[in-house]
Protein backbone atom coordinates (compact mmCIF):
# COMPACT_ATOMS: atom_id res chain seq x y z
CA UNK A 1 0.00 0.00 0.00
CA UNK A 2 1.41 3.45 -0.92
CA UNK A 3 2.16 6.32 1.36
CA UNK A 4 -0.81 8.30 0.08
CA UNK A 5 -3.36 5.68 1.09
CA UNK A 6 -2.15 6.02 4.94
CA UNK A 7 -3.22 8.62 7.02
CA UNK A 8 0.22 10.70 8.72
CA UNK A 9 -0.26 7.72 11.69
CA UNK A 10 1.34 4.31 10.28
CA UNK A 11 -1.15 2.48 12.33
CA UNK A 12 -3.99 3.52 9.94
CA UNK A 13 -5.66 3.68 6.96
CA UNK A 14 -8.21 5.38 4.98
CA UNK A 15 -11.62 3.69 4.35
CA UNK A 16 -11.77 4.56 0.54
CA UNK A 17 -7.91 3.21 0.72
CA UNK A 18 -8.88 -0.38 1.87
CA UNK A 19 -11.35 -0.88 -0.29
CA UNK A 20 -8.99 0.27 -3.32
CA UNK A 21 -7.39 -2.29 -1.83
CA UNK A 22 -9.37 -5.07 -1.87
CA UNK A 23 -11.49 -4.14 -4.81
CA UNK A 24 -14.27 -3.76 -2.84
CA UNK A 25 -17.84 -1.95 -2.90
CA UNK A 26 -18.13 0.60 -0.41
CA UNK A 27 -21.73 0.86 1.48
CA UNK A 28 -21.55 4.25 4.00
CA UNK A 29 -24.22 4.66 6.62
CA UNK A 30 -26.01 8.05 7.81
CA UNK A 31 -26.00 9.54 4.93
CA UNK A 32 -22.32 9.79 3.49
CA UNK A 33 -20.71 10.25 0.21
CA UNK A 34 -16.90 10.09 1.16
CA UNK A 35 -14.86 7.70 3.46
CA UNK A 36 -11.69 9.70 2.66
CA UNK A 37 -11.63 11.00 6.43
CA UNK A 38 -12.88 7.76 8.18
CA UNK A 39 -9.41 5.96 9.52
CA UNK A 40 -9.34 2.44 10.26
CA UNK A 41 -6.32 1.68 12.82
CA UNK A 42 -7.28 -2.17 13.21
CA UNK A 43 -8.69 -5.52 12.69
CA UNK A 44 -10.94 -7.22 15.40
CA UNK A 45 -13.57 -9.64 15.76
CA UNK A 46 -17.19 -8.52 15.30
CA UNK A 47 -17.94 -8.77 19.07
CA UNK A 48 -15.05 -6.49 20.14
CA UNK A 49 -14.02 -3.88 17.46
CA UNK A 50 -14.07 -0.72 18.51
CA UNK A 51 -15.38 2.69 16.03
CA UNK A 52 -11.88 2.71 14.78
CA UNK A 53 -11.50 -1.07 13.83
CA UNK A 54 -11.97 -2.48 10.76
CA UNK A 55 -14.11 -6.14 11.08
CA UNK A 56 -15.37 -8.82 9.03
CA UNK A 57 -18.34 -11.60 8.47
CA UNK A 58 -17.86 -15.04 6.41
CA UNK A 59 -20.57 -16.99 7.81
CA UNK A 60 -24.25 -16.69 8.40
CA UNK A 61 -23.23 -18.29 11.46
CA UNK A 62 -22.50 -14.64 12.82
CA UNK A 63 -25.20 -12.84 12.57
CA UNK A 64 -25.71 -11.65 15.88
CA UNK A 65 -22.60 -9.86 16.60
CA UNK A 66 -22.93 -8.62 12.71
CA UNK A 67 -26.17 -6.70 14.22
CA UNK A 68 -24.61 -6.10 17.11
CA UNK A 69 -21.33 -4.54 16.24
CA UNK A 70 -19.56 -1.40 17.30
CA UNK A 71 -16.91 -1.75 14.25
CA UNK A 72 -16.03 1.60 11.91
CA UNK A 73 -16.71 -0.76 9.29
CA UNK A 74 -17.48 -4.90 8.37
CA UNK A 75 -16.19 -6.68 5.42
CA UNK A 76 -19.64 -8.74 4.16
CA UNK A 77 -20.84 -10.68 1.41
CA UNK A 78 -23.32 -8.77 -1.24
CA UNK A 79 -26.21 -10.95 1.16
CA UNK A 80 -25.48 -9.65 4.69
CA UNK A 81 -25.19 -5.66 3.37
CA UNK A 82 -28.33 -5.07 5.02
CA UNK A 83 -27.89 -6.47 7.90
CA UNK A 84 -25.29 -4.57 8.79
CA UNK A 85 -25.74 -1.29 10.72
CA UNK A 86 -22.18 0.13 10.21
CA UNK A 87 -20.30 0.98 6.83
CA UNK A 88 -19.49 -1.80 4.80
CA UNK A 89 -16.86 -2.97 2.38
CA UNK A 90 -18.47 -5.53 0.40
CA UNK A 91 -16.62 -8.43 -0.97
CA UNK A 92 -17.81 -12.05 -2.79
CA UNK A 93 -14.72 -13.72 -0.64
CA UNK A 94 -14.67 -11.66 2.80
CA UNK A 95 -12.84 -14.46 4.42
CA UNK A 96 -10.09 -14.37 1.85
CA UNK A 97 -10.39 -10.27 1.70
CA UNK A 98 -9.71 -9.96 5.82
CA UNK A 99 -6.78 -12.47 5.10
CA UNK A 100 -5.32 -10.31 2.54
CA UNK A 101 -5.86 -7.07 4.05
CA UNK A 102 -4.23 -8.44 7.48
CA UNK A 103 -0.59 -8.13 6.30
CA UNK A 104 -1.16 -3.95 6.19
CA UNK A 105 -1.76 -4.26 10.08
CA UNK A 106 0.99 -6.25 10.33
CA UNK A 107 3.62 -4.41 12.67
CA UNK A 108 6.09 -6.64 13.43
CA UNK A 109 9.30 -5.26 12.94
CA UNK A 110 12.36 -6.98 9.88
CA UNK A 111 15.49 -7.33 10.86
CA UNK A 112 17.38 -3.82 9.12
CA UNK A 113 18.36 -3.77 5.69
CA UNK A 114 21.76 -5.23 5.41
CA UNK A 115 23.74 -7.35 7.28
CA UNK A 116 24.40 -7.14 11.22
CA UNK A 117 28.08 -6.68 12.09
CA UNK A 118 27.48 -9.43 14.67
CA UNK A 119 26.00 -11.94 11.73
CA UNK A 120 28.84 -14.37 10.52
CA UNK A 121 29.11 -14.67 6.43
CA UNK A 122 31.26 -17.17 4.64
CA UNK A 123 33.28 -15.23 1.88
CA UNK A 124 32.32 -17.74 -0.65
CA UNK A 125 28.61 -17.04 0.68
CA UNK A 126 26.24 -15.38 -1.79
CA UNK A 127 24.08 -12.60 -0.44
CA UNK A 128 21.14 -10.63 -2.65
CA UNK A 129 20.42 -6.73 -2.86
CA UNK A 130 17.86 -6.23 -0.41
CA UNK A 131 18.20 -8.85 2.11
CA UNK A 132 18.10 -8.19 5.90
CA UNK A 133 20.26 -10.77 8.00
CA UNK A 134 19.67 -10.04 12.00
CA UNK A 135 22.35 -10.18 14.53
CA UNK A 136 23.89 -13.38 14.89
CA UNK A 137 23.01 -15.24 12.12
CA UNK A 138 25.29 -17.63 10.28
CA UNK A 139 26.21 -18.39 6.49
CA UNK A 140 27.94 -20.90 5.51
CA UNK A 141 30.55 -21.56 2.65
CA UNK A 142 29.09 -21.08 -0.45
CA UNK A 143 25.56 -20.91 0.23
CA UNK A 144 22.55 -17.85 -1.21
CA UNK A 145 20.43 -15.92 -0.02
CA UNK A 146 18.32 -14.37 -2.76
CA UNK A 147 16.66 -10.64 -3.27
CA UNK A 148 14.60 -9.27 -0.49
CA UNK A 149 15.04 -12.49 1.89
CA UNK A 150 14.55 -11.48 5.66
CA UNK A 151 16.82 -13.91 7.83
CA UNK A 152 16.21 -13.66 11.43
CA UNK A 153 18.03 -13.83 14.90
CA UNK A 154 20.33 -16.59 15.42
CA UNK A 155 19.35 -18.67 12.43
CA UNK A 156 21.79 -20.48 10.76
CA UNK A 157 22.43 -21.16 6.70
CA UNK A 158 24.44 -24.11 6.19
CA UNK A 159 26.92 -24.53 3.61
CA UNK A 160 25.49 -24.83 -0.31
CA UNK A 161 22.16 -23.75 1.32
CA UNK A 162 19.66 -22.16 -1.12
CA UNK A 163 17.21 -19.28 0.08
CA UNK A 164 14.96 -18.07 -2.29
CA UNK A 165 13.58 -14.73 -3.30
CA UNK A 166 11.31 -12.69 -0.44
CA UNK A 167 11.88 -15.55 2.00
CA UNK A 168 11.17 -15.21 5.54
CA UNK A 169 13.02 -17.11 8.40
CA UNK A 170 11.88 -15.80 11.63
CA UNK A 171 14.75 -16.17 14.74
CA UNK A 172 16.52 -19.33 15.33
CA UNK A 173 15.79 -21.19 12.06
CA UNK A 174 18.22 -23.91 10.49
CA UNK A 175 18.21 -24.13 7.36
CA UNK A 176 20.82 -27.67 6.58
CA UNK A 177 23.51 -28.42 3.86
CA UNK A 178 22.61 -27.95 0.54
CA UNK A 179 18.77 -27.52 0.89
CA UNK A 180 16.81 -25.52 -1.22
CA UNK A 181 13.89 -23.01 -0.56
CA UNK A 182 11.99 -21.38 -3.73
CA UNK A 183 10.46 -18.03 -3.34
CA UNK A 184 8.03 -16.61 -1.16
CA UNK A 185 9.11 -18.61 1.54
CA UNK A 186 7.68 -18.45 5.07
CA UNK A 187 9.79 -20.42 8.14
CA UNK A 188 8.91 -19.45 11.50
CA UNK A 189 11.07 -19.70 14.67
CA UNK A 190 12.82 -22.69 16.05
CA UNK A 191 12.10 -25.03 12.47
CA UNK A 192 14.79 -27.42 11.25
CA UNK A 193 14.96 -28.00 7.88
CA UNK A 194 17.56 -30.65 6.41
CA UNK A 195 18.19 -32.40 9.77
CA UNK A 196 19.53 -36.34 9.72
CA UNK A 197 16.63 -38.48 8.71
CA UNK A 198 16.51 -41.42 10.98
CA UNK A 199 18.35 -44.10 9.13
CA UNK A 200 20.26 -46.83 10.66
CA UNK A 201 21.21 -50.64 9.80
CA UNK A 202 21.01 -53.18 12.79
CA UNK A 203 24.70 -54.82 13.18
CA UNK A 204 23.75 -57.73 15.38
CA UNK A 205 27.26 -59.38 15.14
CA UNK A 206 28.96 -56.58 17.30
CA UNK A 207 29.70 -55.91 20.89
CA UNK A 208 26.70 -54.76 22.51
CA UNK A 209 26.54 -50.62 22.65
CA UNK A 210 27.22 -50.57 18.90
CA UNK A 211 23.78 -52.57 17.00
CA UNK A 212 23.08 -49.65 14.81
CA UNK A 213 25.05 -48.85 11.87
CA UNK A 214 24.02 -45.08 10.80
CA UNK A 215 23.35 -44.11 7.52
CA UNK A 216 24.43 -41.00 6.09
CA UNK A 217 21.50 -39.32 4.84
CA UNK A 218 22.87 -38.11 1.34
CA UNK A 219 19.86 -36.85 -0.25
CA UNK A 220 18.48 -32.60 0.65
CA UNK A 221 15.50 -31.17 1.16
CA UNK A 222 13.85 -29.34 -1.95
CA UNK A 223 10.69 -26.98 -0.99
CA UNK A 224 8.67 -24.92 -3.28
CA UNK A 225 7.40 -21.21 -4.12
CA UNK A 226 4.80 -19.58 -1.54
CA UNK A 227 5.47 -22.33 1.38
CA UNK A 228 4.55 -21.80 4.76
CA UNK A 229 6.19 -23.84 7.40
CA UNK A 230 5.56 -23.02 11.62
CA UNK A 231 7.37 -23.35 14.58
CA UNK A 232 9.00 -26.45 15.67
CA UNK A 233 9.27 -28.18 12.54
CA UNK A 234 11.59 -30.55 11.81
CA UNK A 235 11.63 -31.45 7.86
CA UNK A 236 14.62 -34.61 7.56
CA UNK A 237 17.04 -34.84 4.87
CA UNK A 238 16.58 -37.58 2.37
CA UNK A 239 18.57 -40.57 2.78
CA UNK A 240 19.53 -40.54 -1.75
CA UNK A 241 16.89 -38.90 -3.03
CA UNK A 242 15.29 -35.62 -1.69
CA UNK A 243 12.60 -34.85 0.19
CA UNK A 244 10.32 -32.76 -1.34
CA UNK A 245 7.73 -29.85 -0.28
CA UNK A 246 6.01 -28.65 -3.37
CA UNK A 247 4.66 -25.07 -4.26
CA UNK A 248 1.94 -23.82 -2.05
CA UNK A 249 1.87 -26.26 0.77
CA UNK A 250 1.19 -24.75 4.49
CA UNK A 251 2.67 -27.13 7.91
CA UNK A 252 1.17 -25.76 11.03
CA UNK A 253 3.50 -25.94 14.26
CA UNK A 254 5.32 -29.31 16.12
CA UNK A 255 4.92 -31.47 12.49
CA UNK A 256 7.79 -33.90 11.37
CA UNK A 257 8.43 -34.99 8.02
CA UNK A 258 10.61 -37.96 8.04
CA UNK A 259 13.32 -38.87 4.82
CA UNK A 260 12.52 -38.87 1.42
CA UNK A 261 8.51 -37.86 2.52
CA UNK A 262 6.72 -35.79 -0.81
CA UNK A 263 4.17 -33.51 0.32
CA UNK A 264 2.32 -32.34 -2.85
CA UNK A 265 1.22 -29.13 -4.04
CA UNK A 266 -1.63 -27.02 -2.27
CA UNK A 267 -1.61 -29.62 0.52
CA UNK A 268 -2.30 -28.20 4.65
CA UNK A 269 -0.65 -30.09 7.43
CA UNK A 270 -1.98 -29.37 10.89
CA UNK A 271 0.03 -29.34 14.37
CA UNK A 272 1.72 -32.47 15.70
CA UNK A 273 1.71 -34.81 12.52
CA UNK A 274 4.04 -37.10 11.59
CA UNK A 275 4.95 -38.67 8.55
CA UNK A 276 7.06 -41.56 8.51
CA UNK A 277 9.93 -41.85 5.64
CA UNK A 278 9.04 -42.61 2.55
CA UNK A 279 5.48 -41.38 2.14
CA UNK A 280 3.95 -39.80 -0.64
CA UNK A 281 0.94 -37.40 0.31
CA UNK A 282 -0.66 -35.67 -2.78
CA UNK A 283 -2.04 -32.49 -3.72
CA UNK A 284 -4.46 -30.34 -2.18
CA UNK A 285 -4.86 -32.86 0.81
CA UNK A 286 -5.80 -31.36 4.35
CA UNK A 287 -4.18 -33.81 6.89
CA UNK A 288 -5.51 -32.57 10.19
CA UNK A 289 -3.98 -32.33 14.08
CA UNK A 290 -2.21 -35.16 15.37
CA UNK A 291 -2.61 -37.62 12.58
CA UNK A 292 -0.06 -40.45 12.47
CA UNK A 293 0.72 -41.94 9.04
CA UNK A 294 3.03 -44.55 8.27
CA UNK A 295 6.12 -45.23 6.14
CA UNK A 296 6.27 -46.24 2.47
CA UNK A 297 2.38 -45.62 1.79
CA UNK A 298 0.46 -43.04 -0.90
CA UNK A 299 -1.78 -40.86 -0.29
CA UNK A 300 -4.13 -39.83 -3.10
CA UNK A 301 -4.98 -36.49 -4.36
CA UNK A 302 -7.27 -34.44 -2.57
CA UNK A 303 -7.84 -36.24 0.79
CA UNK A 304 -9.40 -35.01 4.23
CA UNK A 305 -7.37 -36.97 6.91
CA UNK A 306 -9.40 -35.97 10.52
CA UNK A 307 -7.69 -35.21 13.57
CA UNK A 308 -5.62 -37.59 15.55
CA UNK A 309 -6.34 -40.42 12.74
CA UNK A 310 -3.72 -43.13 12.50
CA UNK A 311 -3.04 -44.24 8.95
CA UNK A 312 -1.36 -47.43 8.15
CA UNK A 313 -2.17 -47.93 4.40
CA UNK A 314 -2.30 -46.27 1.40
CA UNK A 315 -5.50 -44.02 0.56
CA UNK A 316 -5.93 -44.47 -3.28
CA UNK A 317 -9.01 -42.45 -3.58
CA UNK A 318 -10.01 -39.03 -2.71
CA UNK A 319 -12.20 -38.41 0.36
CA UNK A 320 -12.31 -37.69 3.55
CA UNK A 321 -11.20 -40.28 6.53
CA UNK A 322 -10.78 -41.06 9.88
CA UNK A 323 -9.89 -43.57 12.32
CA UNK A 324 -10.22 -44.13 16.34
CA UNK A 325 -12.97 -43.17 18.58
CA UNK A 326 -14.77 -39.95 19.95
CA UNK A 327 -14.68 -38.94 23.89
CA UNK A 328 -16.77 -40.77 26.08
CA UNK A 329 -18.00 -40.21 29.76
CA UNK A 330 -14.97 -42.58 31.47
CA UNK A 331 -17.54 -45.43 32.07
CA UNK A 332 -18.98 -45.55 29.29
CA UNK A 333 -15.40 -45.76 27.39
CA UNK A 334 -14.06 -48.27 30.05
CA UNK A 335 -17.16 -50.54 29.00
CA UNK A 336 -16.76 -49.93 25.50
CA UNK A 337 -12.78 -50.79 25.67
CA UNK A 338 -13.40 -54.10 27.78
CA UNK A 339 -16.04 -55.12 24.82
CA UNK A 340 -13.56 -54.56 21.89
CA UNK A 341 -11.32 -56.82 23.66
CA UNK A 342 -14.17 -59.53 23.69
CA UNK A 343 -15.32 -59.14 20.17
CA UNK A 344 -12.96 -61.92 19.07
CA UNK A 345 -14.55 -64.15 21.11
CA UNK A 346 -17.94 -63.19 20.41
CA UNK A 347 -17.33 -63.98 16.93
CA UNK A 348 -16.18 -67.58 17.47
CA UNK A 349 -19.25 -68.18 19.46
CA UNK A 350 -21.28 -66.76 17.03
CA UNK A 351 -19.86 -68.91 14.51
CA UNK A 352 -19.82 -72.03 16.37
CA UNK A 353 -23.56 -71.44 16.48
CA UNK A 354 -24.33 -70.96 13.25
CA UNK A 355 -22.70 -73.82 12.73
CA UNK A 356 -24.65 -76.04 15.28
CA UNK A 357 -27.67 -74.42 13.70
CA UNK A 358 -26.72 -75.64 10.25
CA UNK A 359 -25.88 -78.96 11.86
């Protein structure tokens, strides 16, 4: 957004400017013909913005605080205009218009333009016009950093590392040997990327305290354009061949993608997955919180996998699927857990009297 659009505060904007912005229709209330002098300094929920706050409503669902509101102004759909008592920016999308107009209330400072005395660069290290490295960051030998790439606090780029165009790493990143992130990049604080996968050979014919043979885990990690990747995120090497994040994919917090994993394009990962090595997952698949899947399976195309699901075989059609059981009162579930572990024996009996009945 230009200087012009602002008002002489950096905290906010002009009405008529945000919906320049977004392309959207501007609805004003008692009787107005101009927004130019109605300043918006925030985004909040419908049931707490204040006159100066900018809010929004994607679902029917919300209709009561939409009545009820004390925002300056609501992002709505064509549908909900009257409803609305305040001014309105009206949008087909006003989910996807509040995400996009979120980043211009974003004031979280970058790391300064340039490089920190304190940061540490390899001569043979490659760094772009307009990059920002913070104080104490690391580059290795021979790795880049392209144009406009904001590297934060503490992180460290190993050696051969590739970082993209207008990437982000936010403080104490690691970014491994050799690995490569496209543009647009997002990493947030305390992720590992390019870490050992977990391979080892068992050695049973030596002393005891030395079973496992390690592998050295030879392969990289390759990640698209316009990833997002949270905090506490540990993304393993491949043992040969690479393990790949394609363009577009999102991993929420605490996730770990073993060796030699694919995650394919457009796909969402929720908080505390794991993928084993090995796996393929396909594009535009949601894979929600907690869910477990195995090594060496597929996973088709445009799958829902619900929370805390455990999946131990490939998925070769698109849907959505689950696994395990909902909360129960405790005695309920106590009685319910003591029957599954009679069920094989209900079944013999049930079969030896079928068979007497036959007989």
């Amino acid at each position: 957004m230009t200087r012009d659009t602002k008002s002489d505060n950096k905290n906010e904007y002009t009405l008529t400017a945000l919906a320049e912005l977004l392309g959207a229709e501007l609805v004003l209330r008692n009787g107005l013909t101009d927004a130019t002098d109605i300043l918006i300094s925030g985004i909040a929920p419908l049931s707490s913005a204040i006159a100066s706050q900018l809010s929004f409503c994607a679902s029917a669902k919300h209709h009561a605080e939409l009545i009820a509101t004390s925002a300056a102004a609501v992002i709505v759909s064509a549908d909900s205009v009257d409803d609305c008592p305040v001014h309105c920016l009206v949008h087909k999308n006003p989910y996807l218009a509040f995400a996009q107009l979120s980043h211009s209330f974003d004031l979280r400072p970058k790391p300064a333009l340039g490089i920190h005395p304190t940061a540490v660069i390899a001569p043979t290290a490659s760094i772009a016009e307009g990059a920002r490295i913070a104080p104490g960051v690391v580059v290795m030998d021979y790795a880049t950093i392209g144009c406009n790439a904001s590297i934060g606090p503490n992180s460290v780029i190993e050696a051969s590392a590739f970082i993209g165009d207008n990437v982000t790493l936010m403080a104490n990143t690691n970014i491994g040997f050799a690995v490569k992130l496209g543009n647009d990049v997002r990493v947030d604080s305390g992720t590992v990327i390019g870490s050992d996968g977990f391979g080892y050979a068992p050695n049973p014919q030596v002393d005891a305290g030395h079973r496992w043979q390690k592998i050295a885990q030879l392969g990289s990690v390759v990640i698209g354009d316009r990833v997002e990747i949270g905090a506490n995120t540990v993304i393993d090497r491949g043992a040969l061949d690479n393990t790949v994040i394609e363009d577009d994919v999102i991993i929420d917090n605490q996730v770990h993608l073993a060796h030699n994993v694919i995650i394919g394009r457009g796909t969402a990962i929720a908080g505390c997955v794991g993928v084993a090595g090995s796996s393929t997952i396909g594009e535009d698949c949601t894979i929600a919180g907690g869910v477990c899947v195995t090594g060496h399976i597929t996973i088709a195309d445009k799958v829902t996998v619900l929370g805390m699901s455990k999946v131990t075989g490939s998925i070769k059609q698109s849907g959505t699927y689950s696994s395990g059981t909902g909360t129960q009162e405790i005695s309920g579930w106590r009685k319910s857990a003591v029957r599954f572990t009679q069920l094989d024996a209900l079944h013999q009996r049930v079969k030896t009297l079928e068979k007497q009945q036959k007989d």
